[in-house]
C-alpha atoms as a PDB file:
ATOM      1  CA  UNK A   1       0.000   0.000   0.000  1.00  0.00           C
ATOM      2  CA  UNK A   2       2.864   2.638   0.664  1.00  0.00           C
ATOM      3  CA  UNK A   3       3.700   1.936  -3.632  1.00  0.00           C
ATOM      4  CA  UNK A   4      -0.441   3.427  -3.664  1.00  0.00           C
ATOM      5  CA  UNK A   5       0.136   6.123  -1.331  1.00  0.00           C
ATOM      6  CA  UNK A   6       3.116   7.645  -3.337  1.00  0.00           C
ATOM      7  CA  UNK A   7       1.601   6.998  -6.979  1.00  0.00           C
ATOM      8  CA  UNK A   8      -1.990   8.446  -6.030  1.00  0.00           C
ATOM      9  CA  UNK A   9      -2.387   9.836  -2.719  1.00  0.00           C
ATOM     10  CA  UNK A  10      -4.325   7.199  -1.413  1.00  0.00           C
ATOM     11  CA  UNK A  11      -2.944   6.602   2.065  1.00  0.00           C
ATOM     12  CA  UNK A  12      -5.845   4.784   3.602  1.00  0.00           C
ATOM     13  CA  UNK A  13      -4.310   0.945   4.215  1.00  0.00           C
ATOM     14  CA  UNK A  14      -8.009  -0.473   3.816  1.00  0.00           C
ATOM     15  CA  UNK A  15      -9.016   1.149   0.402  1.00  0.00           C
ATOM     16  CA  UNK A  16     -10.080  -2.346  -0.619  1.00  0.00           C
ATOM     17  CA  UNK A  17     -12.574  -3.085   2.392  1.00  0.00           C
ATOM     18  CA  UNK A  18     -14.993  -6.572   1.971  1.00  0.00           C
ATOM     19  CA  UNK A  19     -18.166  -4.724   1.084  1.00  0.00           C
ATOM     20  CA  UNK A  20     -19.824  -7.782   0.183  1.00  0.00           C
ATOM     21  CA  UNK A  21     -18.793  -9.008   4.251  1.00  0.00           C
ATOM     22  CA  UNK A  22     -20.145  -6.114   5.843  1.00  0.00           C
ATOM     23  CA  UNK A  23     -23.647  -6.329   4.281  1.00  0.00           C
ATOM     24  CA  UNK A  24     -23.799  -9.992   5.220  1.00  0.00           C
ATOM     25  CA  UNK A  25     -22.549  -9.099   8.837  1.00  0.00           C
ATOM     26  CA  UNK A  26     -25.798  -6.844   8.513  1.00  0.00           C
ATOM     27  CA  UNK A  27     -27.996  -9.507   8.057  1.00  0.00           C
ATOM     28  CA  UNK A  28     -26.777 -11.251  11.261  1.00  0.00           C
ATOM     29  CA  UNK A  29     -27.772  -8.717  14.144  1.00  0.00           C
ATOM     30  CA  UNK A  30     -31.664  -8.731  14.680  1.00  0.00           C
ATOM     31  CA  UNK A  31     -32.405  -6.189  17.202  1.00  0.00           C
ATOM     32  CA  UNK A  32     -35.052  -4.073  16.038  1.00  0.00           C
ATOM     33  CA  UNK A  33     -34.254  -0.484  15.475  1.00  0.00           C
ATOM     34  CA  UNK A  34     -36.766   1.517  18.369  1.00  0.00           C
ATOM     35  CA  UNK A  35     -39.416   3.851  16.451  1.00  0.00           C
ATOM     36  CA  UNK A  36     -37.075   7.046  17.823  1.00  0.00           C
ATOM     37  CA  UNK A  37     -34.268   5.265  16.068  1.00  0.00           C
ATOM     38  CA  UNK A  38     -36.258   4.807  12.508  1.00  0.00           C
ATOM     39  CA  UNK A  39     -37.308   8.245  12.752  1.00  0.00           C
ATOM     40  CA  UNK A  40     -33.704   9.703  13.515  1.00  0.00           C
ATOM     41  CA  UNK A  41     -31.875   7.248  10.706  1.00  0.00           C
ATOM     42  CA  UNK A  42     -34.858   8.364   8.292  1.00  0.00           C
ATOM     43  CA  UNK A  43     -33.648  12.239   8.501  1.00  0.00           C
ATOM     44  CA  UNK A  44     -30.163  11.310   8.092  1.00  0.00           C
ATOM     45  CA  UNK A  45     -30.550   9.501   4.891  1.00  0.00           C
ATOM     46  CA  UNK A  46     -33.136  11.746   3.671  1.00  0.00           C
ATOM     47  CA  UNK A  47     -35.655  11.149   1.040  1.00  0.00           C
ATOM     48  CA  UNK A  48     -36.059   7.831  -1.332  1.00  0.00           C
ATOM     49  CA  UNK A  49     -37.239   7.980  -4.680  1.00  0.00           C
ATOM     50  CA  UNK A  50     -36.401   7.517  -8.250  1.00  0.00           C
ATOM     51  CA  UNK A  51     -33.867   9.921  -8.387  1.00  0.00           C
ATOM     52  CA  UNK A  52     -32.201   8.750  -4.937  1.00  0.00           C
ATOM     53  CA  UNK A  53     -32.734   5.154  -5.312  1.00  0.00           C
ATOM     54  CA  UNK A  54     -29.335   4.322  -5.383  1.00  0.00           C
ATOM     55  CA  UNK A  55     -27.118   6.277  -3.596  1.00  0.00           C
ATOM     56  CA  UNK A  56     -30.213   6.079  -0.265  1.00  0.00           C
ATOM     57  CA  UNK A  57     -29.980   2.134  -0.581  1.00  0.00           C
ATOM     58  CA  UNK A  58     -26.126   2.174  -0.304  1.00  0.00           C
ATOM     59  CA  UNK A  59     -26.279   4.375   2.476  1.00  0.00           C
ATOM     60  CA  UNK A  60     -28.970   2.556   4.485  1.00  0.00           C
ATOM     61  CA  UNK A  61     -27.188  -1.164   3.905  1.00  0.00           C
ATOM     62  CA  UNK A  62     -23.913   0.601   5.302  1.00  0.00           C
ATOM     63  CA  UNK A  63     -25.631   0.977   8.247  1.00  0.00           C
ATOM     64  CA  UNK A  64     -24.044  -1.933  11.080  1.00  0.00           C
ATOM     65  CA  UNK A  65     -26.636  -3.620  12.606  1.00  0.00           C
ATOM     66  CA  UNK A  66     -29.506  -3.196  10.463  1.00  0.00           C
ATOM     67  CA  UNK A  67     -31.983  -5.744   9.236  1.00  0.00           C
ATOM     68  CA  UNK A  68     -34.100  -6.235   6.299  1.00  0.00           C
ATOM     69  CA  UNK A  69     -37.100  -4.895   8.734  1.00  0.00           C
ATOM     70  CA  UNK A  70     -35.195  -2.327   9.865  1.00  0.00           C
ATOM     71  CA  UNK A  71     -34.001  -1.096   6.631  1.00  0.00           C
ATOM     72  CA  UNK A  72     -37.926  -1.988   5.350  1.00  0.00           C
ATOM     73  CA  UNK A  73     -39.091   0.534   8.346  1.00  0.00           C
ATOM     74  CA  UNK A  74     -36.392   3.824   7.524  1.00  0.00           C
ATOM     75  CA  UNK A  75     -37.910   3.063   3.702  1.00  0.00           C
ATOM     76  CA  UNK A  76     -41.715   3.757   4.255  1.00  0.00           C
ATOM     77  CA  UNK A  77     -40.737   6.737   6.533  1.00  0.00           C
ATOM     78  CA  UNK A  78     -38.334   8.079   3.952  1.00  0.00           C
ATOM     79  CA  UNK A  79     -40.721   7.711   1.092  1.00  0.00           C
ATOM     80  CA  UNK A  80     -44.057   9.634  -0.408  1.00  0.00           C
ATOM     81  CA  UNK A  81     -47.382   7.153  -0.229  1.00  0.00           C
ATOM     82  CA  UNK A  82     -46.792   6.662  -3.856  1.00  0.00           C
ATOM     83  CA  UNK A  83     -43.731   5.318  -4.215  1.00  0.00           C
ATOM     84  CA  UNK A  84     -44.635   2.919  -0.612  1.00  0.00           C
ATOM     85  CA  UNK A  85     -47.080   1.723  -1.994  1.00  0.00           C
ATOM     86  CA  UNK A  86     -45.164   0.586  -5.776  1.00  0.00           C
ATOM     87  CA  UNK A  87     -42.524  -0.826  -3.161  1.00  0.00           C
ATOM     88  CA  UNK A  88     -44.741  -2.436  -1.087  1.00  0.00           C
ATOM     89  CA  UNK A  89     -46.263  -4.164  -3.944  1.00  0.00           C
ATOM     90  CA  UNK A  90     -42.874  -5.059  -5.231  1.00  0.00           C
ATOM     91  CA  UNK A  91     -42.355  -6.568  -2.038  1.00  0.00           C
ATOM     92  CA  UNK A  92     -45.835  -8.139  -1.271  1.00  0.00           C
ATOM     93  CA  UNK A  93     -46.135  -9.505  -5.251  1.00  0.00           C
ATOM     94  CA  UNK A  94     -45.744 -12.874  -4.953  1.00  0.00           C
ATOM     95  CA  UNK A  95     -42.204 -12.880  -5.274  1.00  0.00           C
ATOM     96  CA  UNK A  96     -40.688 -14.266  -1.625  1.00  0.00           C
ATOM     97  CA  UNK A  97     -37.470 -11.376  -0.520  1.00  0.00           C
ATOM     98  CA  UNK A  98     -34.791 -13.601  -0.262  1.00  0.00           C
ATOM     99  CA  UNK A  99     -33.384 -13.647   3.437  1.00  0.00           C
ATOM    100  CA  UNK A 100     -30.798 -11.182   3.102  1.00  0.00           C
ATOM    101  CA  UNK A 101     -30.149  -7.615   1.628  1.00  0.00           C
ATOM    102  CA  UNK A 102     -29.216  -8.334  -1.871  1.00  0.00           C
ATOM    103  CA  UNK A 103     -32.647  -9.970  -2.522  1.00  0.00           C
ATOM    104  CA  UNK A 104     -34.542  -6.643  -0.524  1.00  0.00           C
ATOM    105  CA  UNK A 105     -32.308  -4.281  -2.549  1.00  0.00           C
ATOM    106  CA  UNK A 106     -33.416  -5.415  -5.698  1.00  0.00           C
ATOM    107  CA  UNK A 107     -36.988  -5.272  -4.988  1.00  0.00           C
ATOM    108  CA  UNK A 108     -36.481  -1.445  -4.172  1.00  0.00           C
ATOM    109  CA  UNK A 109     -34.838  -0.620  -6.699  1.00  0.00           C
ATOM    110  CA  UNK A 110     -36.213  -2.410  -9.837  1.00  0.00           C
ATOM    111  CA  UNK A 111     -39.534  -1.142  -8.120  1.00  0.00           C
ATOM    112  CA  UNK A 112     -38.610   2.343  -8.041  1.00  0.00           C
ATOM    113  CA  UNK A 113     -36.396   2.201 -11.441  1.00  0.00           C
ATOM    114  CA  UNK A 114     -37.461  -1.004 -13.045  1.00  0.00           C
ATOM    115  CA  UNK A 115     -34.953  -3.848 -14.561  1.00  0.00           C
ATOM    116  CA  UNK A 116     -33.607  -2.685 -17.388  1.00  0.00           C
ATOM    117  CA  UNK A 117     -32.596   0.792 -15.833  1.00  0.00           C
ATOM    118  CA  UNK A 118     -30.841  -0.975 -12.966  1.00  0.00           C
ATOM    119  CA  UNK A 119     -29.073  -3.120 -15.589  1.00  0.00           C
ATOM    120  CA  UNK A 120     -27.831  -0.203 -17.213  1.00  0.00           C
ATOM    121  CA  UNK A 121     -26.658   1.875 -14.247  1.00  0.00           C
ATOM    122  CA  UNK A 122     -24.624  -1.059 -13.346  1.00  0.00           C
ATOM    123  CA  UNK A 123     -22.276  -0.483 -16.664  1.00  0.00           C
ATOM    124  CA  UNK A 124     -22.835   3.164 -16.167  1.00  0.00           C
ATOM    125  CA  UNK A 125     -21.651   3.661 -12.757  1.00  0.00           C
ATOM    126  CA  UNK A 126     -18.308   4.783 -12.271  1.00  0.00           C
ATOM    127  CA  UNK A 127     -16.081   6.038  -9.162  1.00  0.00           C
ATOM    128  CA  UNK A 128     -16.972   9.805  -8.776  1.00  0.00           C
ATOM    129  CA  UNK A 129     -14.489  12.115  -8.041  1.00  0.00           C
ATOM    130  CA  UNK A 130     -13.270  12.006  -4.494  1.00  0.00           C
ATOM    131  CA  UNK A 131     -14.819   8.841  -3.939  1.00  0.00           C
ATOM    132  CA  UNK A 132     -13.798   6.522  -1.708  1.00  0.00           C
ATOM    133  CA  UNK A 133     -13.009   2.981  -3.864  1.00  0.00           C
ATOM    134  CA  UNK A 134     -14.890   1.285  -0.879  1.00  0.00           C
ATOM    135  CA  UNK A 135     -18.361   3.442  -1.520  1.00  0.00           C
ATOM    136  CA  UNK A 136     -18.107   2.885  -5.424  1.00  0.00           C
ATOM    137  CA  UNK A 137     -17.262  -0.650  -5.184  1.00  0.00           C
ATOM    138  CA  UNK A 138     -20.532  -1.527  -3.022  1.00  0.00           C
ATOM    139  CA  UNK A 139     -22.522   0.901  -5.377  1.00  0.00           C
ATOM    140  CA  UNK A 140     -21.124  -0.960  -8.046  1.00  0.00           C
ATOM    141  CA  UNK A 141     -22.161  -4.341  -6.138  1.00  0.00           C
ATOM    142  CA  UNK A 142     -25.094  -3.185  -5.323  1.00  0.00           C
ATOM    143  CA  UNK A 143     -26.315  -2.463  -8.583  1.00  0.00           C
ATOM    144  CA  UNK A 144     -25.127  -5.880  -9.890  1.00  0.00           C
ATOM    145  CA  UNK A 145     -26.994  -7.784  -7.170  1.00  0.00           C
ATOM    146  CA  UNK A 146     -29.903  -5.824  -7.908  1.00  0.00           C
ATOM    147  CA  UNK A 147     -29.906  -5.944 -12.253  1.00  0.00           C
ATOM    148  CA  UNK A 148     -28.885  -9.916 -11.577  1.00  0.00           C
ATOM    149  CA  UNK A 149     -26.117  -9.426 -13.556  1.00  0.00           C
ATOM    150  CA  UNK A 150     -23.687 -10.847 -10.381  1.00  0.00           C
ATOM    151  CA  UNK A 151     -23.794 -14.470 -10.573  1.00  0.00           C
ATOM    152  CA  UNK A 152     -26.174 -15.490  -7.773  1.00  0.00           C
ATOM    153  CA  UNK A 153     -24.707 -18.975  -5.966  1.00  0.00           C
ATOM    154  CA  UNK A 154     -28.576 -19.956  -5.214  1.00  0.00           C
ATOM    155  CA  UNK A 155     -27.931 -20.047  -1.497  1.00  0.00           C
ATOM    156  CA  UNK A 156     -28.639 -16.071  -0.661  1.00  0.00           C
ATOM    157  CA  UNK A 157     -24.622 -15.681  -1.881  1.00  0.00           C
ATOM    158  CA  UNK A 158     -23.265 -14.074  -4.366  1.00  0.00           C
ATOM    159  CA  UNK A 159     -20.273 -14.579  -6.971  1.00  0.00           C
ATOM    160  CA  UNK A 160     -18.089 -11.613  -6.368  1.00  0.00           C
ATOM    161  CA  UNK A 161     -15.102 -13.548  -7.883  1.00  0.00           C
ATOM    162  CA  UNK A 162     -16.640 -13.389 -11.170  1.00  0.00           C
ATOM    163  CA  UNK A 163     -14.403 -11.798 -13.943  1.00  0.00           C
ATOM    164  CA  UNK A 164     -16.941  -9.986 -15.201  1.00  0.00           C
ATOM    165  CA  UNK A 165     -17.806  -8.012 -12.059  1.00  0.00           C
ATOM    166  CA  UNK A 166     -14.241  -7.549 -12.031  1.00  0.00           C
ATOM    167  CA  UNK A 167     -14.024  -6.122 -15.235  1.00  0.00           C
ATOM    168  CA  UNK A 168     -16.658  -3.669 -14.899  1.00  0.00           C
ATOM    169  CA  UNK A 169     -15.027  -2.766 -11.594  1.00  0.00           C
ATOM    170  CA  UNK A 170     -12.095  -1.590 -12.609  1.00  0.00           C
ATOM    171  CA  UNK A 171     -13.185   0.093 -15.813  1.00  0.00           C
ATOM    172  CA  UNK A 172     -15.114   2.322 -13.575  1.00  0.00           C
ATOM    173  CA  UNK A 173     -12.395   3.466 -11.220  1.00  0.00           C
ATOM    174  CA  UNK A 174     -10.656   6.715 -11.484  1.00  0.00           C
ATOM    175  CA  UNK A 175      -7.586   6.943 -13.803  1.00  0.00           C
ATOM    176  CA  UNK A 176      -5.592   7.679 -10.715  1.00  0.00           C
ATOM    177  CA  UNK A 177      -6.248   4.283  -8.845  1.00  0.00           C
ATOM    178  CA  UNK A 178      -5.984   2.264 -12.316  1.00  0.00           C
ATOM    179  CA  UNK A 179      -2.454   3.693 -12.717  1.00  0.00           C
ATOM    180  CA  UNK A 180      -1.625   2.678  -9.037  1.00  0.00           C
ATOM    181  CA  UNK A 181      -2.834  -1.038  -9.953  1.00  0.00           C
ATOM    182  CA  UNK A 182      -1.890  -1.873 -12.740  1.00  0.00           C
ATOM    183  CA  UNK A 183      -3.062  -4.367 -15.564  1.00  0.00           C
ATOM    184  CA  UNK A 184      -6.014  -6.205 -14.583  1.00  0.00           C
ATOM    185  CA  UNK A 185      -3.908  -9.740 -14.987  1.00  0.00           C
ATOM    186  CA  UNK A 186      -1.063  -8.688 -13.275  1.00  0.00           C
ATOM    187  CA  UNK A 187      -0.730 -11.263 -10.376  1.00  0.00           C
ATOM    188  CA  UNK A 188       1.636  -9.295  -8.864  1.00  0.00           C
ATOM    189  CA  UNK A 189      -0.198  -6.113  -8.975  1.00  0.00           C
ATOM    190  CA  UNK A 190      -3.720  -7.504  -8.207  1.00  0.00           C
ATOM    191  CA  UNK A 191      -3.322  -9.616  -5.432  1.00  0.00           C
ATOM    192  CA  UNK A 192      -5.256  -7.899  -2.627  1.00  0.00           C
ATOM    193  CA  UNK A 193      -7.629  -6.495  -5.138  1.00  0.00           C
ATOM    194  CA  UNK A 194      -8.808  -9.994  -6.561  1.00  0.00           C
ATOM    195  CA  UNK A 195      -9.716 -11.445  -2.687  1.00  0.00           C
ATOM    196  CA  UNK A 196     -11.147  -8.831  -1.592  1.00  0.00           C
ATOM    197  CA  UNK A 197     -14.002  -7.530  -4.241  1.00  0.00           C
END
């Protein structure tokens, strides 16, 4: 990390952090958040909708300690009767939410955005300026669990090893933090990046 400190000014030693581990860490804890607590956590991440979809979703499964109810709860506060109600159907249709955040995610947001969108956001979505890597690479997740273009493993898992995820990954990164990589099959290069997205 101190070769991606001097090339790019990225000091931080964990600027490849598990995203995919601390959403599934979520799942685990099942305290319920108190009504105070849903009201508080629904003014810090502000509105959902269309237009927020994404970047609210991201927020609320970085929460620690939040569960699909939890997250379900901060939702219906944080959204207009309209757009409840075309989650709530998404949710209610039918269609069982699989038993962890993945599966909830992409009920919000093909609800809110429908399929194809999603699927196209996730080959849209780049690292914005000033990103963190972390935030970008569990938007970009996110996005892929939610279009179902991420391999799904059938058990509630995902396949973050795929090459394709990888692919998209880095093509979306900053110029800066592809320099301070290097080529995508460079063992040497790629080491910590390929175990841990």
């Amino acid at each position: 990390m101190e070769q991606a400190a001097a090339a790019g000014g990225v000091g931080d030693d964990n600027v490849w952090d598990q995203q995919q581990h601390k959403i599934e860490q979520t799942v685990t804890v099942t305290a319920p958040l108190a009504p105070e607590q849903v009201r508080a956590a629904a003014m810090n991440l502000g509105p959902l909708n269309k237009e927020t979809a994404i970047q609210w979703v991201a927020e609320c499964l970085d929460q620690t300690g939040w569960t699909i109810p939890d997250c379900q709860a901060v939702a219906q506060a944080n959204c207009n009767s309209g757009d409840w109600s075309v989650i709530k159907a998404a949710l209610d249709n039918g269609q069982t939410v699989e038993d962890n955040l993945y599966g909830w995610t992409r009920r919000i947001l093909t609800a809110l955005s429908g399929a194809w969108i999603v699927s196209r956001l996730y080959f849209w979505e780049v690292q914005k300026p000033g990103e963190s890597p972390e935030a970008y690479i569990q938007r970009k997740q996110l996005l892929g669990c939610a279009s179902g273009l991420i391999p799904h493993l059938g058990n509630g898992d995902y396949n973050f090893d795929d090459l394709g995820l990888k692919t998209t990954l880095i093509e979306g990164l900053t110029a800066s933090i592809k320099v301070i990589l290097g080529p995508v099959d460079d063992a040497i290069q790629w080491p910590e990046l390929r175990t841990r997205i």
